[in-house]
PDB file of N, CA and C in Angstrom:
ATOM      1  N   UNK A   1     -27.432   9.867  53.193  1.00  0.00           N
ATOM      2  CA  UNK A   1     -27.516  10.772  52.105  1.00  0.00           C
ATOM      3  C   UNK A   1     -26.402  10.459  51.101  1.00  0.00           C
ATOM      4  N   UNK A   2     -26.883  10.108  49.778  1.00  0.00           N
ATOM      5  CA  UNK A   2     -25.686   9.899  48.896  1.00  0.00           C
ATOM      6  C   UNK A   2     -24.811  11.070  48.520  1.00  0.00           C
ATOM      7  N   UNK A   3     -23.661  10.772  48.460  1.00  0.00           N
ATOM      8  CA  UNK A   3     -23.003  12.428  47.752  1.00  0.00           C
ATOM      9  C   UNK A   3     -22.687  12.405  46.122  1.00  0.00           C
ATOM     10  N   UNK A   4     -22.727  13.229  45.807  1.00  0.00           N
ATOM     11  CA  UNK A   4     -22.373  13.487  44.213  1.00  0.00           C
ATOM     12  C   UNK A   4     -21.096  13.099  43.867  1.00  0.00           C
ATOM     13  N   UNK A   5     -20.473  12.469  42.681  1.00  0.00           N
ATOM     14  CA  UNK A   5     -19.629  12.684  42.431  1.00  0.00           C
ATOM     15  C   UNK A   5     -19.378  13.543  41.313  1.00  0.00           C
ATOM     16  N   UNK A   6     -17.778  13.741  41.447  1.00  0.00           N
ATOM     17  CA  UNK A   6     -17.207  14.701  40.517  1.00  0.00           C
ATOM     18  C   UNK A   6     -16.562  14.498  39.440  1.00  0.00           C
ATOM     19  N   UNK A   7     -16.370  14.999  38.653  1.00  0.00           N
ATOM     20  CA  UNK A   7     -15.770  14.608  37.558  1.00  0.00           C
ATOM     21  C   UNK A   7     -14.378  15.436  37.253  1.00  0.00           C
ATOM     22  N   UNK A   8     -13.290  14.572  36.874  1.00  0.00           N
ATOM     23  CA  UNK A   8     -11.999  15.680  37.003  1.00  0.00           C
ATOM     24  C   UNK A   8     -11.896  16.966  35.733  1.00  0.00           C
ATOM     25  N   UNK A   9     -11.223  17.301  35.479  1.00  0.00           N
ATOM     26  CA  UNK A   9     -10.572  18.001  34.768  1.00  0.00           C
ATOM     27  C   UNK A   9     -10.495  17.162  33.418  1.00  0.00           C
ATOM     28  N   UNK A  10     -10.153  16.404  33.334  1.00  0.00           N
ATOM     29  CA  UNK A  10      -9.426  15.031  32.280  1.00  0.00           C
ATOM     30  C   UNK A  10     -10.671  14.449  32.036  1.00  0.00           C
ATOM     31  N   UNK A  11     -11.333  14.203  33.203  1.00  0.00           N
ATOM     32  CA  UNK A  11     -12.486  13.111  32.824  1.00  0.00           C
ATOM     33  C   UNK A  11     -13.443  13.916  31.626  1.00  0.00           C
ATOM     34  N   UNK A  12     -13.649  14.967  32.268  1.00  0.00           N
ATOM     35  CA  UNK A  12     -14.887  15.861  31.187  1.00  0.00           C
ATOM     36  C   UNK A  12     -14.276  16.039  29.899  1.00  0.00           C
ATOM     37  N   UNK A  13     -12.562  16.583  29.694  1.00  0.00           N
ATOM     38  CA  UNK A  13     -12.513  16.449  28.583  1.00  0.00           C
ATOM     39  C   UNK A  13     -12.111  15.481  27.858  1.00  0.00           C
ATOM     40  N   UNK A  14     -12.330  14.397  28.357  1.00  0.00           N
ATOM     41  CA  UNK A  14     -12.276  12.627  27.117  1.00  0.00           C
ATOM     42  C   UNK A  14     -13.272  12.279  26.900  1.00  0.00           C
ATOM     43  N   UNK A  15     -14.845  12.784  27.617  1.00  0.00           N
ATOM     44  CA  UNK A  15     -16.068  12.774  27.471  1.00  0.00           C
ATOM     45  C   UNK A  15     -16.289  13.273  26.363  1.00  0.00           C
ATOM     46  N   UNK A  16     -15.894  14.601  25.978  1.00  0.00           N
ATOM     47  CA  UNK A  16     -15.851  15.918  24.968  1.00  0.00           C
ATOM     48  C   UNK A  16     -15.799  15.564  24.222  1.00  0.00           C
ATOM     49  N   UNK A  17     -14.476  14.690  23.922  1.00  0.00           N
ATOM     50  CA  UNK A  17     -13.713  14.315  23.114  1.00  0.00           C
ATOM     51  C   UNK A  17     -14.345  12.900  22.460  1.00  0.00           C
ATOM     52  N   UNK A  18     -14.657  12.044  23.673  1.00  0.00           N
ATOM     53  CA  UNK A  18     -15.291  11.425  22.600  1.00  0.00           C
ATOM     54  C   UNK A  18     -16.548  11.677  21.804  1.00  0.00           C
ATOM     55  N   UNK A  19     -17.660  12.236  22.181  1.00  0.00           N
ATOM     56  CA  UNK A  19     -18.522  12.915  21.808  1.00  0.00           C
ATOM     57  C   UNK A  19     -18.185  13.967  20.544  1.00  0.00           C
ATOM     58  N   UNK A  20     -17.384  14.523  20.397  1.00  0.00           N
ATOM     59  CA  UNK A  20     -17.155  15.875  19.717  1.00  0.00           C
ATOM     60  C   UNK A  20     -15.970  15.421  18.082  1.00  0.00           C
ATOM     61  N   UNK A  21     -15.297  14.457  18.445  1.00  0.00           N
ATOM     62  CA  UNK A  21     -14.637  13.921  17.882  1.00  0.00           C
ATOM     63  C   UNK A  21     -15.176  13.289  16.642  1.00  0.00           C
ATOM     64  N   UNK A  22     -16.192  12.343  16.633  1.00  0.00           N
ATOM     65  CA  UNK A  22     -16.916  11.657  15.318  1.00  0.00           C
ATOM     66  C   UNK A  22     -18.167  12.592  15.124  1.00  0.00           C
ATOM     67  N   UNK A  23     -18.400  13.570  15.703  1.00  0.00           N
ATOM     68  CA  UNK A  23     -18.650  15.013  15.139  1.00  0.00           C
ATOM     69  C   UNK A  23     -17.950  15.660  14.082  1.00  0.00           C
ATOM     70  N   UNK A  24     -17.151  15.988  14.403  1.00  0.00           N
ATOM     71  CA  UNK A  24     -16.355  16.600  13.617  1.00  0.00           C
ATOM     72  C   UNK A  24     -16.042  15.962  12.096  1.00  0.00           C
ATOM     73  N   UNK A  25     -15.755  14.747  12.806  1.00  0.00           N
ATOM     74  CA  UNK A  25     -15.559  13.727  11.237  1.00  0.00           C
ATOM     75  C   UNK A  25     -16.156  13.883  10.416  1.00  0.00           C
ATOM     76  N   UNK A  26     -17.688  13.255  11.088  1.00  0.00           N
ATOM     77  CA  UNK A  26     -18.992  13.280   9.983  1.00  0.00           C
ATOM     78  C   UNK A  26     -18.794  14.512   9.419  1.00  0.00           C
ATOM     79  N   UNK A  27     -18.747  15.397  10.103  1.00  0.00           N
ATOM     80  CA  UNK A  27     -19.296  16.722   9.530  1.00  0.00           C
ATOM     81  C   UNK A  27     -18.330  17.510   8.417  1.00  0.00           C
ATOM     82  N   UNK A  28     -16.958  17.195   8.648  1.00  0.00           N
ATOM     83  CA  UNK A  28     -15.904  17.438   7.758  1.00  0.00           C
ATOM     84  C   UNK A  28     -15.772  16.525   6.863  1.00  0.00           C
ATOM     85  N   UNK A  29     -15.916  14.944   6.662  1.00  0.00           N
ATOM     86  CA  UNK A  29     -16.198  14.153   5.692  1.00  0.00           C
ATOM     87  C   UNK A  29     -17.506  14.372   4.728  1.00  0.00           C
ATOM     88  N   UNK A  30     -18.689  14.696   5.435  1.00  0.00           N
ATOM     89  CA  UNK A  30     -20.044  15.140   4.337  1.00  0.00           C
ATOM     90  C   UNK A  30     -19.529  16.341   3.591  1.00  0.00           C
ATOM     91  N   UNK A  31     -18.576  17.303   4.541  1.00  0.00           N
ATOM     92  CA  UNK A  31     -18.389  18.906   3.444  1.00  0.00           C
ATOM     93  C   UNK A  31     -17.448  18.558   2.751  1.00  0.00           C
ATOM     94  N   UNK A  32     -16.398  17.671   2.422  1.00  0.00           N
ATOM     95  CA  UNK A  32     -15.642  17.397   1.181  1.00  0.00           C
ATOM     96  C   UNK A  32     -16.427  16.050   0.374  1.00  0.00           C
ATOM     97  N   UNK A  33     -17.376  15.887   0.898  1.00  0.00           N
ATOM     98  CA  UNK A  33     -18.211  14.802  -0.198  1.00  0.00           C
ATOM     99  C   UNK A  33     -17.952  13.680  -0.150  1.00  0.00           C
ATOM    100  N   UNK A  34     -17.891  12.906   1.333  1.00  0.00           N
ATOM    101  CA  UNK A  34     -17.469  11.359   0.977  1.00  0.00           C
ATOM    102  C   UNK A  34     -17.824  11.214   1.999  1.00  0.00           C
ATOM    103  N   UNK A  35     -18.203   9.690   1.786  1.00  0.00           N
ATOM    104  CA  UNK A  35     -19.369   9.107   2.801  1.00  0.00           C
ATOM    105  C   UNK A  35     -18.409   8.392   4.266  1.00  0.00           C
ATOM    106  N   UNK A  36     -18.784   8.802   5.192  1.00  0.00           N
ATOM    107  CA  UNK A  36     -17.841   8.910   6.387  1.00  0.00           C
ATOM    108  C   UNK A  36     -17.845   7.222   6.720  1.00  0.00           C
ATOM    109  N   UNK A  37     -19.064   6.499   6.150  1.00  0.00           N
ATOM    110  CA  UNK A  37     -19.260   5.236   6.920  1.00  0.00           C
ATOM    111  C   UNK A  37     -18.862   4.429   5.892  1.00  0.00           C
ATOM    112  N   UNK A  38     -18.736   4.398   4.962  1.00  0.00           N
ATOM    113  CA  UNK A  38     -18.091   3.886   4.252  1.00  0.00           C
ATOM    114  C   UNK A  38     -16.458   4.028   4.311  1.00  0.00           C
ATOM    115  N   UNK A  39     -15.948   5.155   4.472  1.00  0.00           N
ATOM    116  CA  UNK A  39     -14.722   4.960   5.062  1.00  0.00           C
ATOM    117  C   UNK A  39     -14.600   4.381   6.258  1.00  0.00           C
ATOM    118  N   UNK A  40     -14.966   4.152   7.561  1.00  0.00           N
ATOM    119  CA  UNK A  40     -14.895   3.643   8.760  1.00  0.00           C
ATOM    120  C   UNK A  40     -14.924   1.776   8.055  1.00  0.00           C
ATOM    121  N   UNK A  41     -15.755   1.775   7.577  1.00  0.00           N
ATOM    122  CA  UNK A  41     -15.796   0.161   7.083  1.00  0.00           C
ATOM    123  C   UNK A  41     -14.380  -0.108   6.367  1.00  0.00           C
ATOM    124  N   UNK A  42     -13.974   0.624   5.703  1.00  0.00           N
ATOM    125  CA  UNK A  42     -12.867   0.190   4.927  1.00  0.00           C
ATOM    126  C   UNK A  42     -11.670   0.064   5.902  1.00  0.00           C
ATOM    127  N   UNK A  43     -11.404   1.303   6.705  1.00  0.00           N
ATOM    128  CA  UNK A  43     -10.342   1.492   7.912  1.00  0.00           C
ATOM    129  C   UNK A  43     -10.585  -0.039   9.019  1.00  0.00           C
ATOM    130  N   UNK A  44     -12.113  -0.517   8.784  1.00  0.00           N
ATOM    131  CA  UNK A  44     -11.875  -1.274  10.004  1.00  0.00           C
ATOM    132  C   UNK A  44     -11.781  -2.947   9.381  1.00  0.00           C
ATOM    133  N   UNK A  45     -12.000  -2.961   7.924  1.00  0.00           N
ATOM    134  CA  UNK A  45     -11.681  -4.484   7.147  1.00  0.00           C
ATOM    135  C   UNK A  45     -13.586  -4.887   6.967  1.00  0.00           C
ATOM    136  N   UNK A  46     -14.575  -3.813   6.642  1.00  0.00           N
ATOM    137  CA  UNK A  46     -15.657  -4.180   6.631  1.00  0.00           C
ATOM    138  C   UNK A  46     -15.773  -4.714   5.033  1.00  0.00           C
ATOM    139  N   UNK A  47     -17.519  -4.986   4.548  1.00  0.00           N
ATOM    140  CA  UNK A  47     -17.275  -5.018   3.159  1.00  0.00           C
ATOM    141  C   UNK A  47     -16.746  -3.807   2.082  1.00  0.00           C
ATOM    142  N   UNK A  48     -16.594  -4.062   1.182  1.00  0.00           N
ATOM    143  CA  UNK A  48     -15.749  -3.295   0.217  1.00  0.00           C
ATOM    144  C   UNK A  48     -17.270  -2.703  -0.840  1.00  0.00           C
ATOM    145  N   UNK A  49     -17.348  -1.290  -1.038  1.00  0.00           N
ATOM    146  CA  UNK A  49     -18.578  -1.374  -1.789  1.00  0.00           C
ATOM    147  C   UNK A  49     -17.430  -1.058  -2.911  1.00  0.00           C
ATOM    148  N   UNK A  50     -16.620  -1.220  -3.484  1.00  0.00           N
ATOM    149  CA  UNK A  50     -16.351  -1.598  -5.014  1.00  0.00           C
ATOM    150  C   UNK A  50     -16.573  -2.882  -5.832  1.00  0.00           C
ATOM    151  N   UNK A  51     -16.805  -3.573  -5.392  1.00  0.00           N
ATOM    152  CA  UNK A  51     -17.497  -4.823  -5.999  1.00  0.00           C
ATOM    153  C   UNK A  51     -16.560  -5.953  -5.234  1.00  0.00           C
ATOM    154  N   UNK A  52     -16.878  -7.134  -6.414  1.00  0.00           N
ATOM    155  CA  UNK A  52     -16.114  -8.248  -5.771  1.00  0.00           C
ATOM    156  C   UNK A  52     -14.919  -8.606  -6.546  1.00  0.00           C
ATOM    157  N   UNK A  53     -13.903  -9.151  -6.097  1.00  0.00           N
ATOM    158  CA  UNK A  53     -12.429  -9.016  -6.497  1.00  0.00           C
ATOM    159  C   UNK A  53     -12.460  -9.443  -7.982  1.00  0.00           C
ATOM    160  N   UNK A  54     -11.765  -9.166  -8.864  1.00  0.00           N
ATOM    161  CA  UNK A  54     -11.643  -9.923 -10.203  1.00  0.00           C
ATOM    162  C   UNK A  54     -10.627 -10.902 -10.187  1.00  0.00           C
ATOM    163  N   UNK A  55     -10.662 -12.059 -10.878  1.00  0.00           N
ATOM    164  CA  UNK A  55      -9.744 -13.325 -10.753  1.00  0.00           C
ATOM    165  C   UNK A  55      -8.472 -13.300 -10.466  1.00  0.00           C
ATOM    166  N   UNK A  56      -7.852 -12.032 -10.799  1.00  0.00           N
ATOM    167  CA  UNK A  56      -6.617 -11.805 -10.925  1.00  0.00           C
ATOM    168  C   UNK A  56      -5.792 -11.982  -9.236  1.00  0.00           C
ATOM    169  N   UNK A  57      -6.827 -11.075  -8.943  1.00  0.00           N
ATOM    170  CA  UNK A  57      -6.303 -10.410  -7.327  1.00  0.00           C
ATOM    171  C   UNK A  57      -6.573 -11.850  -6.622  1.00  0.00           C
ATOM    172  N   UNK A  58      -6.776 -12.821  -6.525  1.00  0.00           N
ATOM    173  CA  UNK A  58      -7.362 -14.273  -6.071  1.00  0.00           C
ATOM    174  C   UNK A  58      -6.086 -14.974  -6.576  1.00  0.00           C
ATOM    175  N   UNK A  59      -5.837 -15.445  -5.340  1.00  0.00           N
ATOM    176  CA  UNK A  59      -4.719 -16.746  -4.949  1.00  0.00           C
ATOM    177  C   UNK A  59      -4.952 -18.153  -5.628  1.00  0.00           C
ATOM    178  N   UNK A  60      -4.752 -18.836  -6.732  1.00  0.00           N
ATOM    179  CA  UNK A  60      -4.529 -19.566  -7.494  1.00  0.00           C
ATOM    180  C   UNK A  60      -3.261 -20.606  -6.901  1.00  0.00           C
ATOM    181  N   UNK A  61      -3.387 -21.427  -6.095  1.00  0.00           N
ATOM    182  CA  UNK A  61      -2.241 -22.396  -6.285  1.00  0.00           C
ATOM    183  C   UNK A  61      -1.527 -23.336  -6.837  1.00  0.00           C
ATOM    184  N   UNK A  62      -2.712 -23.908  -7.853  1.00  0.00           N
ATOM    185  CA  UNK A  62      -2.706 -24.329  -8.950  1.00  0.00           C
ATOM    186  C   UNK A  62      -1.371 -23.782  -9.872  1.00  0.00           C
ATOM    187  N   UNK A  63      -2.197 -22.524 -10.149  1.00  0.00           N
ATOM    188  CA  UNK A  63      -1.134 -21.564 -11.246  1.00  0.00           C
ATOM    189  C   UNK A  63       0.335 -21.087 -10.713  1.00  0.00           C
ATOM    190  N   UNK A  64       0.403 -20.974  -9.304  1.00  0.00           N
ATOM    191  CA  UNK A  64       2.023 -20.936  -8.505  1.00  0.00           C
ATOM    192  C   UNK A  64       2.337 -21.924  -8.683  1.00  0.00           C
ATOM    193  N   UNK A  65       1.771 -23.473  -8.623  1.00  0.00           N
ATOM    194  CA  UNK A  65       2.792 -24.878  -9.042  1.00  0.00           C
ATOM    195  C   UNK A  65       3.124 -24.188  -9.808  1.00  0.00           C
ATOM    196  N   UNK A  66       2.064 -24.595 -11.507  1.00  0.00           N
ATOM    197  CA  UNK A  66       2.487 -24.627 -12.477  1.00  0.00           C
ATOM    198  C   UNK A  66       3.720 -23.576 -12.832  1.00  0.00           C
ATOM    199  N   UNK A  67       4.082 -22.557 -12.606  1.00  0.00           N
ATOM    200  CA  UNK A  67       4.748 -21.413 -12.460  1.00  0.00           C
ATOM    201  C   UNK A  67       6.176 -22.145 -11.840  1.00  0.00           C
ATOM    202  N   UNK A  68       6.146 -22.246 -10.718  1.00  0.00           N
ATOM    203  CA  UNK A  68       7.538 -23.055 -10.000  1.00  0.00           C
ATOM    204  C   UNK A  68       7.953 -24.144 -11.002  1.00  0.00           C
ATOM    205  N   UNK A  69       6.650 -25.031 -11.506  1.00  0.00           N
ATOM    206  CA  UNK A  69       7.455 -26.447 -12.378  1.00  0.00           C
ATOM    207  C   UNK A  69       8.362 -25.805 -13.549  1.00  0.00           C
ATOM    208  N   UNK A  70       7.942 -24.402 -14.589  1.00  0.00           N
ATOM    209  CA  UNK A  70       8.464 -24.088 -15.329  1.00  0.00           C
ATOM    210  C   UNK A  70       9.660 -23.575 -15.040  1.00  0.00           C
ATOM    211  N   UNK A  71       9.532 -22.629 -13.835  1.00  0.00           N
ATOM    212  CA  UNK A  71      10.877 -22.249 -13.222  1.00  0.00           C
ATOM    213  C   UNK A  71      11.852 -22.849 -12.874  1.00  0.00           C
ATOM    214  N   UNK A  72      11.430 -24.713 -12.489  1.00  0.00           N
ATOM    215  CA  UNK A  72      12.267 -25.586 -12.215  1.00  0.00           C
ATOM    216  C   UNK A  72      12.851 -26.062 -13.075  1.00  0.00           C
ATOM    217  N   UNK A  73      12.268 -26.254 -14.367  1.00  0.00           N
ATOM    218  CA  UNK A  73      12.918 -26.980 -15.501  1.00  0.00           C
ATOM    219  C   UNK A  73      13.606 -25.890 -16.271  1.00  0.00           C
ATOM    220  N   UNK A  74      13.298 -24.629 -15.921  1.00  0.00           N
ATOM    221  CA  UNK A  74      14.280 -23.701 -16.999  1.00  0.00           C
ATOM    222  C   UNK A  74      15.775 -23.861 -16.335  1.00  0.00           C
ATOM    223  N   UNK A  75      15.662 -23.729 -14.801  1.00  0.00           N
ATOM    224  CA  UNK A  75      17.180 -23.931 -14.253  1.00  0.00           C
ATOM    225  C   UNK A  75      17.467 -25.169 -13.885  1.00  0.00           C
ATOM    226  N   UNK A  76      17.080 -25.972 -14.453  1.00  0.00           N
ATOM    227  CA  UNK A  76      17.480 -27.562 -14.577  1.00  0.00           C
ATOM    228  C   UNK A  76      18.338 -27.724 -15.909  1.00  0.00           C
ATOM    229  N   UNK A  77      17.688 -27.144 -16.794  1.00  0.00           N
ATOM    230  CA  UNK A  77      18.534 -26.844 -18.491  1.00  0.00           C
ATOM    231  C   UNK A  77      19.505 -25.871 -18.251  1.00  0.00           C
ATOM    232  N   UNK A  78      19.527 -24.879 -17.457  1.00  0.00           N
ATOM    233  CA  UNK A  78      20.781 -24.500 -17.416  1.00  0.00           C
ATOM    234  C   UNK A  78      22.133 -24.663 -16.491  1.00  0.00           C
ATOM    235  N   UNK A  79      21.595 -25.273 -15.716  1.00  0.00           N
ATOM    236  CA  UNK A  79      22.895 -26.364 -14.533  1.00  0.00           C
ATOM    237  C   UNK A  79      23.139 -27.307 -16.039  1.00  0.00           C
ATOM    238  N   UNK A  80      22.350 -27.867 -16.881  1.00  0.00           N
ATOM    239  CA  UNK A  80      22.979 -29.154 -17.893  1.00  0.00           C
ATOM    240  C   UNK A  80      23.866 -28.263 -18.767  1.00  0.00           C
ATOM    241  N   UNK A  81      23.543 -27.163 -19.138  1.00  0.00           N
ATOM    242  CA  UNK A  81      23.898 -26.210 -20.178  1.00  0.00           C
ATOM    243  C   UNK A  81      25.706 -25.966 -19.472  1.00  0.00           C
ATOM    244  N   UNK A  82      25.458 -25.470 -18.134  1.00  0.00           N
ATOM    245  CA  UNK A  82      27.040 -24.616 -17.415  1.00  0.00           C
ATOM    246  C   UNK A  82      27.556 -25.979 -16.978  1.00  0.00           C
ATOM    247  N   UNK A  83      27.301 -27.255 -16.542  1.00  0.00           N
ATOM    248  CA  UNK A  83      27.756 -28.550 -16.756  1.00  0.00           C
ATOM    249  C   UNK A  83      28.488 -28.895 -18.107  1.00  0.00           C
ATOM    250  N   UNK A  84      27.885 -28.745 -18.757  1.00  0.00           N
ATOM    251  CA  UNK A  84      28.386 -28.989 -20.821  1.00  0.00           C
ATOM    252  C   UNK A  84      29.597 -28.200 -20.825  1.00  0.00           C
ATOM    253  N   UNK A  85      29.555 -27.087 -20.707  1.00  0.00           N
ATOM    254  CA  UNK A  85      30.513 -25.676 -20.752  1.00  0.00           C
ATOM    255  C   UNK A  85      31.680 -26.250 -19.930  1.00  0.00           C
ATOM    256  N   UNK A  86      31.585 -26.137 -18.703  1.00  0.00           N
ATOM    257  CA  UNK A  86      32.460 -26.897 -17.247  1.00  0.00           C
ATOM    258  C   UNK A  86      33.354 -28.441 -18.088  1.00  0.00           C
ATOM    259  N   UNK A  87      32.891 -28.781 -18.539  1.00  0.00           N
ATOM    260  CA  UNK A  87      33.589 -30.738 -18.981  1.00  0.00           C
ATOM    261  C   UNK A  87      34.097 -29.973 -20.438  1.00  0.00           C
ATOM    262  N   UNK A  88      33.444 -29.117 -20.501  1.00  0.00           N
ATOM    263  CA  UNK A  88      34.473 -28.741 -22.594  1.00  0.00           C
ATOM    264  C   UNK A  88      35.448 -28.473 -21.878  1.00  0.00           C
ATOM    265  N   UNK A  89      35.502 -27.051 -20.926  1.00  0.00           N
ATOM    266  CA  UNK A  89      36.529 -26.331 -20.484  1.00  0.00           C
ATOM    267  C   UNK A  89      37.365 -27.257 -20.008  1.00  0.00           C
ATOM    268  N   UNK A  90      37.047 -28.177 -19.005  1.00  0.00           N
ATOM    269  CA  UNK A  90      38.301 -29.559 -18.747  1.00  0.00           C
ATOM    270  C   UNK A  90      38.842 -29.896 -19.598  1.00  0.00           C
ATOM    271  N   UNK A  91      38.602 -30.499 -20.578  1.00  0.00           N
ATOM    272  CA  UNK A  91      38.851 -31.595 -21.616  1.00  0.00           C
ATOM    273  C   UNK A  91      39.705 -30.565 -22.199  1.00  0.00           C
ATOM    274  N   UNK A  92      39.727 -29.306 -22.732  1.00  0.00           N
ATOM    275  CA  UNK A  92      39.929 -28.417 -23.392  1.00  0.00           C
ATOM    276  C   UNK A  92      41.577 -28.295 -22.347  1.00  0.00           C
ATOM    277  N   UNK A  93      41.689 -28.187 -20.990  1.00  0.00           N
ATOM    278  CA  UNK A  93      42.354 -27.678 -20.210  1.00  0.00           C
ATOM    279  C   UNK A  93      43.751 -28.662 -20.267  1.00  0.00           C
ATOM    280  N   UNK A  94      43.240 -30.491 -20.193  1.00  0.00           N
ATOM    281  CA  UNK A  94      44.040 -31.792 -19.882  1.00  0.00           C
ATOM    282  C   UNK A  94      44.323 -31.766 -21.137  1.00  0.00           C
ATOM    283  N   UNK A  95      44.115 -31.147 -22.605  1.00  0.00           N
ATOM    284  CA  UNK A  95      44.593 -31.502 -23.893  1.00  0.00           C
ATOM    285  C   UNK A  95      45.889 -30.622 -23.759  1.00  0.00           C
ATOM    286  N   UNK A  96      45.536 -29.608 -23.441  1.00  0.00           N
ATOM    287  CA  UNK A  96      46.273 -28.647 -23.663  1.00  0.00           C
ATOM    288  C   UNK A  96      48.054 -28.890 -23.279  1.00  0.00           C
ATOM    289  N   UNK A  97      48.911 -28.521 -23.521  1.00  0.00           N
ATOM    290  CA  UNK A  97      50.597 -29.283 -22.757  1.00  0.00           C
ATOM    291  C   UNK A  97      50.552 -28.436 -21.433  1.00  0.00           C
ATOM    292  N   UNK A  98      50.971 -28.540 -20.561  1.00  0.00           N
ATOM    293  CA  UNK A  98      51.485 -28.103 -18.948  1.00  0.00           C
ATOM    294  C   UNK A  98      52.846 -27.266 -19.443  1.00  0.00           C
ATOM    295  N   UNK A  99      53.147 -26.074 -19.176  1.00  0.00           N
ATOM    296  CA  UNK A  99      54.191 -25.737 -18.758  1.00  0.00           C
ATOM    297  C   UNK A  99      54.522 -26.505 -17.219  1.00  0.00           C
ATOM    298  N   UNK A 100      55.874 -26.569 -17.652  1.00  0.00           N
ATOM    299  CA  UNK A 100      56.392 -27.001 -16.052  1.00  0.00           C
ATOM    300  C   UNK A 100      56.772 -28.203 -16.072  1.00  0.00           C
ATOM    301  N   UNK A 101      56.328 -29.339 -16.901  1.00  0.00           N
ATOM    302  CA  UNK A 101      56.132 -30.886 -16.659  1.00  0.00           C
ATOM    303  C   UNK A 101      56.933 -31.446 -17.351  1.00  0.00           C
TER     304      UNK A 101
END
């Protein structure tokens, strides 16, 4: 004769719970007006119903070179620029007489 089993205390209510739980959702997401499954898609990385990305939001690596090369040559002109400044200030420094000497 088989015997029944039982179910604990805990067990019935995570049953409840799961059951009663995306109850509630749906039912509190439809009464403030927004579509429950469409949020679940978004929470879980599904498609996006706002459309498709505009160019902007899209990774261009192209346009990061180009971006770094300009960035490189602006502080390339100014290491030559604080270099220029640096050799006046010498020259300016060895003209000058020494106290002391």
């Amino acid at each position: 004769m088989a015997t029944r089993t039982k179910l604990t205390p805990f067990a019935r209510f995570f049953i409840f719970l799961i059951i009663f739980l995306p109850l509630a959702y749906f039912g509190a997401a439809y009464y403030r007006g927004e579509d429950p499954i469409a949020t679940i898609k978004d929470l879980v990385g599904g498609q996006s119903t706002t459309g498709p990305a505009s160019n902007k939001d899209t990774y261009d690596p192209q346009e990061e070179i180009n971006r770094l090369k300009k960035e490189n040559q602006a502080l390339r002109q100014q290491v030559k620029e604080l270099q220029s400044t640096l050799e006046a200030q010498e020259n300016k420094d060895t003209s000058r007489q020494k106290w002391g000497n």
